[in-house]
PDB file of N, CA and C in Angstrom:
ATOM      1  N   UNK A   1     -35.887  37.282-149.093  1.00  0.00           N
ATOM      2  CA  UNK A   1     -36.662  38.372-148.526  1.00  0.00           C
ATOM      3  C   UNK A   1     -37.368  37.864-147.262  1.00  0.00           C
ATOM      4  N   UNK A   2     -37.361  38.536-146.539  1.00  0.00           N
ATOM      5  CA  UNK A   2     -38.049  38.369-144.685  1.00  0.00           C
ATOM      6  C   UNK A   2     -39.587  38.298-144.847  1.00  0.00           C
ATOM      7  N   UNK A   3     -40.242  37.612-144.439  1.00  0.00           N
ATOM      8  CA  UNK A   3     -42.144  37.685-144.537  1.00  0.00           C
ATOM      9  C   UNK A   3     -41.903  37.988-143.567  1.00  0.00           C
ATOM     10  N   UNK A   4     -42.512  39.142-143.412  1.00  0.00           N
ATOM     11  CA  UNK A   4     -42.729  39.917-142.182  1.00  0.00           C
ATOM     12  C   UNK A   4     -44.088  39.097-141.105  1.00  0.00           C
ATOM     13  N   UNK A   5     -45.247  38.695-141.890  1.00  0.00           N
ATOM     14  CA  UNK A   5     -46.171  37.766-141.569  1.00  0.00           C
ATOM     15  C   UNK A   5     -45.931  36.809-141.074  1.00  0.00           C
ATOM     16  N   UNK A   6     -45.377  35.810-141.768  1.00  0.00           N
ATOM     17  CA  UNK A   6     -44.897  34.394-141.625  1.00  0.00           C
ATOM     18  C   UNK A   6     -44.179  34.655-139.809  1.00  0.00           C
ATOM     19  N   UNK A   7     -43.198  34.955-140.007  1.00  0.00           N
ATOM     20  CA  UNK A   7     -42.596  35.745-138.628  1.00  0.00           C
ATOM     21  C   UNK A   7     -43.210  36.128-137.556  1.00  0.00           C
ATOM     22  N   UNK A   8     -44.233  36.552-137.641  1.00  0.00           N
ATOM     23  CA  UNK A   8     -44.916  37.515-136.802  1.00  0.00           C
ATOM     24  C   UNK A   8     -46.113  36.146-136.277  1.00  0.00           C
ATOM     25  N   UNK A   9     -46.768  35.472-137.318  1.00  0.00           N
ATOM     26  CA  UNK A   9     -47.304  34.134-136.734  1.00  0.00           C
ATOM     27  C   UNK A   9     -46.592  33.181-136.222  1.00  0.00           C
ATOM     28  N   UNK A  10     -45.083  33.024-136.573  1.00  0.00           N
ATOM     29  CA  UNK A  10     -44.671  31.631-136.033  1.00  0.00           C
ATOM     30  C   UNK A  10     -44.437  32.596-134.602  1.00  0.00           C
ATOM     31  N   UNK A  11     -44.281  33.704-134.379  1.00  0.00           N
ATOM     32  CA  UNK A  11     -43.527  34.377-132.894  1.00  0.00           C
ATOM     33  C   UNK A  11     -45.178  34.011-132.174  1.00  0.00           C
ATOM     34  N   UNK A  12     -46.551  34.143-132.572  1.00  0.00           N
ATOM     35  CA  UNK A  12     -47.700  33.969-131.575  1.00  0.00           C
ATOM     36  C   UNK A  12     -47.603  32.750-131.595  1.00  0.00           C
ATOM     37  N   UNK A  13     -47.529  32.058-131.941  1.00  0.00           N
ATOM     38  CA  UNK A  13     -47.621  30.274-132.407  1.00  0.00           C
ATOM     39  C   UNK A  13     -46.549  29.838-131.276  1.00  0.00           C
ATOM     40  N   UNK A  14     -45.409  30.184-130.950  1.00  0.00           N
ATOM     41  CA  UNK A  14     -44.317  29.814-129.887  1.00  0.00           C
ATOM     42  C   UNK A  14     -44.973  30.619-128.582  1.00  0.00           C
ATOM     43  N   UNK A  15     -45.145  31.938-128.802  1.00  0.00           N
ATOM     44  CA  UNK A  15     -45.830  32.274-127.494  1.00  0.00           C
ATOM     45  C   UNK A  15     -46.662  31.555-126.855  1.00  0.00           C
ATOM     46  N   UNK A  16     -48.052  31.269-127.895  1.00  0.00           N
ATOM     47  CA  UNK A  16     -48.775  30.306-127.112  1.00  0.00           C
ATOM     48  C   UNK A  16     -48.846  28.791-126.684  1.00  0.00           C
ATOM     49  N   UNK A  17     -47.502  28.294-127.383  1.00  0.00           N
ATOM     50  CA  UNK A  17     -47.606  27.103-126.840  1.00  0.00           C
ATOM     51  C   UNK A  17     -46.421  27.379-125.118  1.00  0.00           C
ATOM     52  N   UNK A  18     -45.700  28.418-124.987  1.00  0.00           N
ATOM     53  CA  UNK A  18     -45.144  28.613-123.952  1.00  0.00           C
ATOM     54  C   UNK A  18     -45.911  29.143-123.198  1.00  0.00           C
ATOM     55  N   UNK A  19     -47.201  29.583-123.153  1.00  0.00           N
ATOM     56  CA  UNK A  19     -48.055  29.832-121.936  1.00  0.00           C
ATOM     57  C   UNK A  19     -48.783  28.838-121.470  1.00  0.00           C
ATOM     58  N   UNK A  20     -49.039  28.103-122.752  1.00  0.00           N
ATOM     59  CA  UNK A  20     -49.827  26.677-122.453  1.00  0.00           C
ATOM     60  C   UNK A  20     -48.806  25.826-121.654  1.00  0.00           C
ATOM     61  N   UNK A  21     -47.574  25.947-121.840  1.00  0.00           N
ATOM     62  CA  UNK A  21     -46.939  25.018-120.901  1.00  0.00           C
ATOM     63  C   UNK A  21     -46.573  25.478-119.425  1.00  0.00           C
ATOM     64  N   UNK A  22     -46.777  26.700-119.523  1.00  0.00           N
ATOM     65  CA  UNK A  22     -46.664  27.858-117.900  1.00  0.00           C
ATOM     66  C   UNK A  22     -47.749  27.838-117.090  1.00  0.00           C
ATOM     67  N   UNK A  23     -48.924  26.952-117.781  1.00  0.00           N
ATOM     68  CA  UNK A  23     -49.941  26.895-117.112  1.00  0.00           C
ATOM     69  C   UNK A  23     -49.947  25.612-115.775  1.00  0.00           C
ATOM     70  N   UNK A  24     -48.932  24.387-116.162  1.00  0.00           N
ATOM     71  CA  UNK A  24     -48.845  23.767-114.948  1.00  0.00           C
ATOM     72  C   UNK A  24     -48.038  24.101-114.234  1.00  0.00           C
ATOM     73  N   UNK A  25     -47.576  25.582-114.261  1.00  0.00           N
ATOM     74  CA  UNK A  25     -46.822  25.989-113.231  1.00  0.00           C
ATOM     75  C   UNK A  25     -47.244  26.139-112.054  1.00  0.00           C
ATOM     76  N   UNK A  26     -46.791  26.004-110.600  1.00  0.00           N
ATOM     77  CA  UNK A  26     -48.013  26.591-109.424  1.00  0.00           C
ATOM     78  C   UNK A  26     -47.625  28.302-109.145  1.00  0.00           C
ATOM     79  N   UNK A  27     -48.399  28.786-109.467  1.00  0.00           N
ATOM     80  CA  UNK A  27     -47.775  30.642-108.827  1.00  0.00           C
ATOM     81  C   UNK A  27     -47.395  29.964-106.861  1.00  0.00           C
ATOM     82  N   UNK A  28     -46.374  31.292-107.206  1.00  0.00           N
ATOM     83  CA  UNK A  28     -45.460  31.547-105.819  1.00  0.00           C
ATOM     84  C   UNK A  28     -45.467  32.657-105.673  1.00  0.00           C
ATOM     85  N   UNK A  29     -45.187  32.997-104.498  1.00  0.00           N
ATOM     86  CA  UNK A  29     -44.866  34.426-104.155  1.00  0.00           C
ATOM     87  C   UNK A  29     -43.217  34.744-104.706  1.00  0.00           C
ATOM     88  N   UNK A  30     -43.223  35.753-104.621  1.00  0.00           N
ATOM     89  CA  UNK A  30     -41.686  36.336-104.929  1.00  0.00           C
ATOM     90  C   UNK A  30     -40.561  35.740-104.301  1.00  0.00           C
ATOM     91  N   UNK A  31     -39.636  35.205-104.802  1.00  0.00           N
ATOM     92  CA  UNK A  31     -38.471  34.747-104.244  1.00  0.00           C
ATOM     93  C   UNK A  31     -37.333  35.620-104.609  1.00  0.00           C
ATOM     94  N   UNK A  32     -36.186  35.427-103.422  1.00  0.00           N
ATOM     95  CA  UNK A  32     -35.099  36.938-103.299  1.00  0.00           C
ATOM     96  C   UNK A  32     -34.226  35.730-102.804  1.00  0.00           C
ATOM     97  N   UNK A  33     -33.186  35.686-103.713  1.00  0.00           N
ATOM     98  CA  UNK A  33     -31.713  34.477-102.970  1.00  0.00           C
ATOM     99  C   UNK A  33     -30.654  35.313-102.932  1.00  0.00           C
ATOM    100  N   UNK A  34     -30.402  35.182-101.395  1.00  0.00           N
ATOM    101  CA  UNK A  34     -29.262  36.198-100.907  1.00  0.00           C
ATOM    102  C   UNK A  34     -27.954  35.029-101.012  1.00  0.00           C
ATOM    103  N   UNK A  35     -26.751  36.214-101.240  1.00  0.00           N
ATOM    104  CA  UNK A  35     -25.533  34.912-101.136  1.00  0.00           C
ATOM    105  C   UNK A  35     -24.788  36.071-100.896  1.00  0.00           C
ATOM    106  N   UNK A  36     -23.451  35.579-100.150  1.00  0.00           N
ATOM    107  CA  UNK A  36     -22.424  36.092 -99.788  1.00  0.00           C
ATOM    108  C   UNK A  36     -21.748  36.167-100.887  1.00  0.00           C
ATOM    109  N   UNK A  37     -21.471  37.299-101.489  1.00  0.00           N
ATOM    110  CA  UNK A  37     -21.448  37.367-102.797  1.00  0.00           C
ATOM    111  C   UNK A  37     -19.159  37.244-102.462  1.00  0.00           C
ATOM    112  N   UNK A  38     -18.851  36.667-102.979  1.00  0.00           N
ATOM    113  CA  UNK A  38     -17.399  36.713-102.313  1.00  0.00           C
ATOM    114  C   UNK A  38     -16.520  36.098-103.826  1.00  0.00           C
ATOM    115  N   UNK A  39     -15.105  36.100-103.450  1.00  0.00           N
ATOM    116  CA  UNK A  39     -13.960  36.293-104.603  1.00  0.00           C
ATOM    117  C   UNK A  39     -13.512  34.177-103.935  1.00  0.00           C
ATOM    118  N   UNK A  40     -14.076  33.774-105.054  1.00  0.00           N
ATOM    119  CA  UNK A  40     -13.599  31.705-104.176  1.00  0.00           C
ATOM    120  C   UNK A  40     -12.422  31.630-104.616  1.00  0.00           C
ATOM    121  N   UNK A  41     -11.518  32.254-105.719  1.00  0.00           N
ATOM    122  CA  UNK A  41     -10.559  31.312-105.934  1.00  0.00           C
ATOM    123  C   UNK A  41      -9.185  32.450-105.485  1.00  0.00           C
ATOM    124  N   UNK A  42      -9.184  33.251-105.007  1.00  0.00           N
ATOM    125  CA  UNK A  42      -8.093  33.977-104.234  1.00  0.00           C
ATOM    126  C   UNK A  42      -8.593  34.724-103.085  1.00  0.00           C
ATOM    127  N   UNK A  43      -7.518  34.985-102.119  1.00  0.00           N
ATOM    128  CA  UNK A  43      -8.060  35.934-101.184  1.00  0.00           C
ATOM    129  C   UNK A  43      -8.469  37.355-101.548  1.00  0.00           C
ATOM    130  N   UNK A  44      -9.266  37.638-101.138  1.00  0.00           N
ATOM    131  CA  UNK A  44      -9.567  39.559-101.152  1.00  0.00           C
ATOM    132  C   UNK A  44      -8.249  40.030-100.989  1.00  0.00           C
ATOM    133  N   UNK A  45      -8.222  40.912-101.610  1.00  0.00           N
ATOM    134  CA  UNK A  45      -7.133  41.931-101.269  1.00  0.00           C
ATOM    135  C   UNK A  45      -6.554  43.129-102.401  1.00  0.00           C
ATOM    136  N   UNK A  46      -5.661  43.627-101.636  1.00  0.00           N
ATOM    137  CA  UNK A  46      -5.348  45.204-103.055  1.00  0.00           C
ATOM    138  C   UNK A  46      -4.397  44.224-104.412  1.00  0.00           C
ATOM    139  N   UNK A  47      -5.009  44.340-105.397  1.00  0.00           N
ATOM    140  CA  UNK A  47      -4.287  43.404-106.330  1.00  0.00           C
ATOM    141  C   UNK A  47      -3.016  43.841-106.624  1.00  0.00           C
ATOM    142  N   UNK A  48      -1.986  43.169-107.125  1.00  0.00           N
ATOM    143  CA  UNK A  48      -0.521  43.457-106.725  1.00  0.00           C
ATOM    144  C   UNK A  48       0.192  43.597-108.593  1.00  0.00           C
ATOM    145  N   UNK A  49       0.763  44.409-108.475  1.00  0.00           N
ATOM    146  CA  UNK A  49       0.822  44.570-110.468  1.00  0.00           C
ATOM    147  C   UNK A  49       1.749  44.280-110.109  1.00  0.00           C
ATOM    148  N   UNK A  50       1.962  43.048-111.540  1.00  0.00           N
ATOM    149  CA  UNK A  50       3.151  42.291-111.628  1.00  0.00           C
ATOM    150  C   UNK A  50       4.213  42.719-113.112  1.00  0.00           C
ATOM    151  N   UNK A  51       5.099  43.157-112.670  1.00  0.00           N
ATOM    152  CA  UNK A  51       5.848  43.926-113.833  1.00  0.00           C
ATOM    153  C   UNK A  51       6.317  42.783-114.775  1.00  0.00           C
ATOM    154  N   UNK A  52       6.452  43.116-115.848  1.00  0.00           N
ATOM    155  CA  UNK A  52       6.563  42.814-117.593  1.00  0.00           C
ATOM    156  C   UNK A  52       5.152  41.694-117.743  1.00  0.00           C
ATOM    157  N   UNK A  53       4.523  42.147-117.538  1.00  0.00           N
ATOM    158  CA  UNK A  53       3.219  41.186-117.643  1.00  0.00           C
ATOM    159  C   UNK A  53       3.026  41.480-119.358  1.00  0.00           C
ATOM    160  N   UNK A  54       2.905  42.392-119.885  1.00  0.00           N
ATOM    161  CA  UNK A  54       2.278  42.824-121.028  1.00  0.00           C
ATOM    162  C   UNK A  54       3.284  42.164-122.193  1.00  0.00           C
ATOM    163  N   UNK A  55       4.437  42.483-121.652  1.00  0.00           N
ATOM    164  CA  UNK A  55       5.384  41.925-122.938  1.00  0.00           C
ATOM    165  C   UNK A  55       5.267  40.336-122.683  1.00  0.00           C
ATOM    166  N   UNK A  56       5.268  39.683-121.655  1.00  0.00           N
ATOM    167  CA  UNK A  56       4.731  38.059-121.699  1.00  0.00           C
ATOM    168  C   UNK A  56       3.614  37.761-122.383  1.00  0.00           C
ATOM    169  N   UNK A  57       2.514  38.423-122.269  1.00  0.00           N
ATOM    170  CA  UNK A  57       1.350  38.667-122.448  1.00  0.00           C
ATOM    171  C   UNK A  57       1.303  38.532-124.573  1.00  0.00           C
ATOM    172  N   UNK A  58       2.217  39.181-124.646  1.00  0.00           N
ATOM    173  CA  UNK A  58       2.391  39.409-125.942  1.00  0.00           C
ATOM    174  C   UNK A  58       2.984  38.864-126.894  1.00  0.00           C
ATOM    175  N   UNK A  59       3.834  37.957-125.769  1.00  0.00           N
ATOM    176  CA  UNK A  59       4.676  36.396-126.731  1.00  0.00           C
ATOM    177  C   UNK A  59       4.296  35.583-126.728  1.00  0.00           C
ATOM    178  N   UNK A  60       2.916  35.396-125.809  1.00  0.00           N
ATOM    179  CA  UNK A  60       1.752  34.140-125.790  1.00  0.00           C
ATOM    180  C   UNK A  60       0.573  34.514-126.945  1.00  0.00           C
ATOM    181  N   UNK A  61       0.248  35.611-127.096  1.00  0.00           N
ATOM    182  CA  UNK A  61      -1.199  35.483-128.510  1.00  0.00           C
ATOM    183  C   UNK A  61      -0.647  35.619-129.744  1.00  0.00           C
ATOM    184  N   UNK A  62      -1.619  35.474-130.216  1.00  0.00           N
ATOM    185  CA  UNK A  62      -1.147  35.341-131.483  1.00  0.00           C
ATOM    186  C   UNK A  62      -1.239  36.839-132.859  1.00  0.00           C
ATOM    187  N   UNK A  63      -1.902  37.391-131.865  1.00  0.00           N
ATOM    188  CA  UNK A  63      -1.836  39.242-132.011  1.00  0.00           C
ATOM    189  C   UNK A  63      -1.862  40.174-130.988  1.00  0.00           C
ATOM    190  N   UNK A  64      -1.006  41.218-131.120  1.00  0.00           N
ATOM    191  CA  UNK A  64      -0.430  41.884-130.046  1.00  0.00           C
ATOM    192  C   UNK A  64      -0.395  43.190-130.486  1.00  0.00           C
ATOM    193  N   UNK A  65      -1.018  44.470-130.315  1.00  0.00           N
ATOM    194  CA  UNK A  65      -0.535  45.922-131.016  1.00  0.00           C
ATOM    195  C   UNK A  65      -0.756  46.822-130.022  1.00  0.00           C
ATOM    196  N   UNK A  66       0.290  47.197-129.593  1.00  0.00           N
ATOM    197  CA  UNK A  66       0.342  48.410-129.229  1.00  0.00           C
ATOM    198  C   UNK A  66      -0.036  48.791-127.130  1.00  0.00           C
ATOM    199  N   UNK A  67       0.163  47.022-126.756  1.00  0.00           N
ATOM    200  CA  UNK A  67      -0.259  46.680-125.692  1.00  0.00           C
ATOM    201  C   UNK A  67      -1.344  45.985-125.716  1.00  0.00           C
ATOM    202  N   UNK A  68      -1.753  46.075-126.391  1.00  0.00           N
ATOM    203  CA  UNK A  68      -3.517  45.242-126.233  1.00  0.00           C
ATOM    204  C   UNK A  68      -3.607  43.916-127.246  1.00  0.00           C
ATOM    205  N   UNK A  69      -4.465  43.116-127.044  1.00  0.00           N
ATOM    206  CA  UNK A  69      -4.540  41.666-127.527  1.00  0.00           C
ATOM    207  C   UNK A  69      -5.654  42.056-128.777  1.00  0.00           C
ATOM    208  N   UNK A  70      -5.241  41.936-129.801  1.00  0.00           N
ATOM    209  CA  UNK A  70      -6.454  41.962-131.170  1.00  0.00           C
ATOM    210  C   UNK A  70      -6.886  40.437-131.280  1.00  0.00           C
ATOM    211  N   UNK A  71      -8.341  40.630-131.189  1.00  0.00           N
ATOM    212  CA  UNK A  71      -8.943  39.961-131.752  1.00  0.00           C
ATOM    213  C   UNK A  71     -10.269  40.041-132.221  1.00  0.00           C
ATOM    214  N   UNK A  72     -10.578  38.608-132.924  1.00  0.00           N
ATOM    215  CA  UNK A  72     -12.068  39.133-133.849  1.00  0.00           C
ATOM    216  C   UNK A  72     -13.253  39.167-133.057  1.00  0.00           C
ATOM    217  N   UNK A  73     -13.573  40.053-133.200  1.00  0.00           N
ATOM    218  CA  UNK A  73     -15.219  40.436-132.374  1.00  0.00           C
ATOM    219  C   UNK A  73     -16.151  39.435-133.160  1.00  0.00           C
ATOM    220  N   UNK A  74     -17.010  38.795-132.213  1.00  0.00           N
ATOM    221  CA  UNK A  74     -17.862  37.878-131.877  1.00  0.00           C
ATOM    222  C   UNK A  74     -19.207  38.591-132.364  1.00  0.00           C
ATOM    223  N   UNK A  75     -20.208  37.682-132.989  1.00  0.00           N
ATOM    224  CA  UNK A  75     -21.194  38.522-133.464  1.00  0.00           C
ATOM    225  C   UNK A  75     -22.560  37.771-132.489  1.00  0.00           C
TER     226      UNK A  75
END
């Protein structure tokens, strides 16, 4: 069973030791990092569909239905 208590003190108990450690932080003003936001490992361009991809596609996993790759969802 969940202690709802127990929980609820260890969550202030971590809070405050993470403010206590935010305290030798120095305040800054707002920082904004611009980047050329760009594609590094191919050129830009209209992507080019490459025919029987799906049936290759489908002799490489190890589940295949109906076009699409099954697998187990991640929790």
């Amino acid at each position: 069973m969940v202690d709802a208590e127990k929980i609820q003190a260890e969550g202030i108990k971590l809070l405050e030791e993470f403010s206590e450690k935010l305290k030798n932080v120095p305040e800054t003003g707002e920082t904004h990092y611009v980047v050329d936001i760009r594609n590094v490992w191919r050129p830009d361009g209209k992507p080019v569909r490459f025919e029987g991809f799906r049936e290759r596609l489908g002799k490489l996993v190890p589940r295949f239905k109906d076009g699409y790759v099954v697998a187990e969802k991640g929790s």
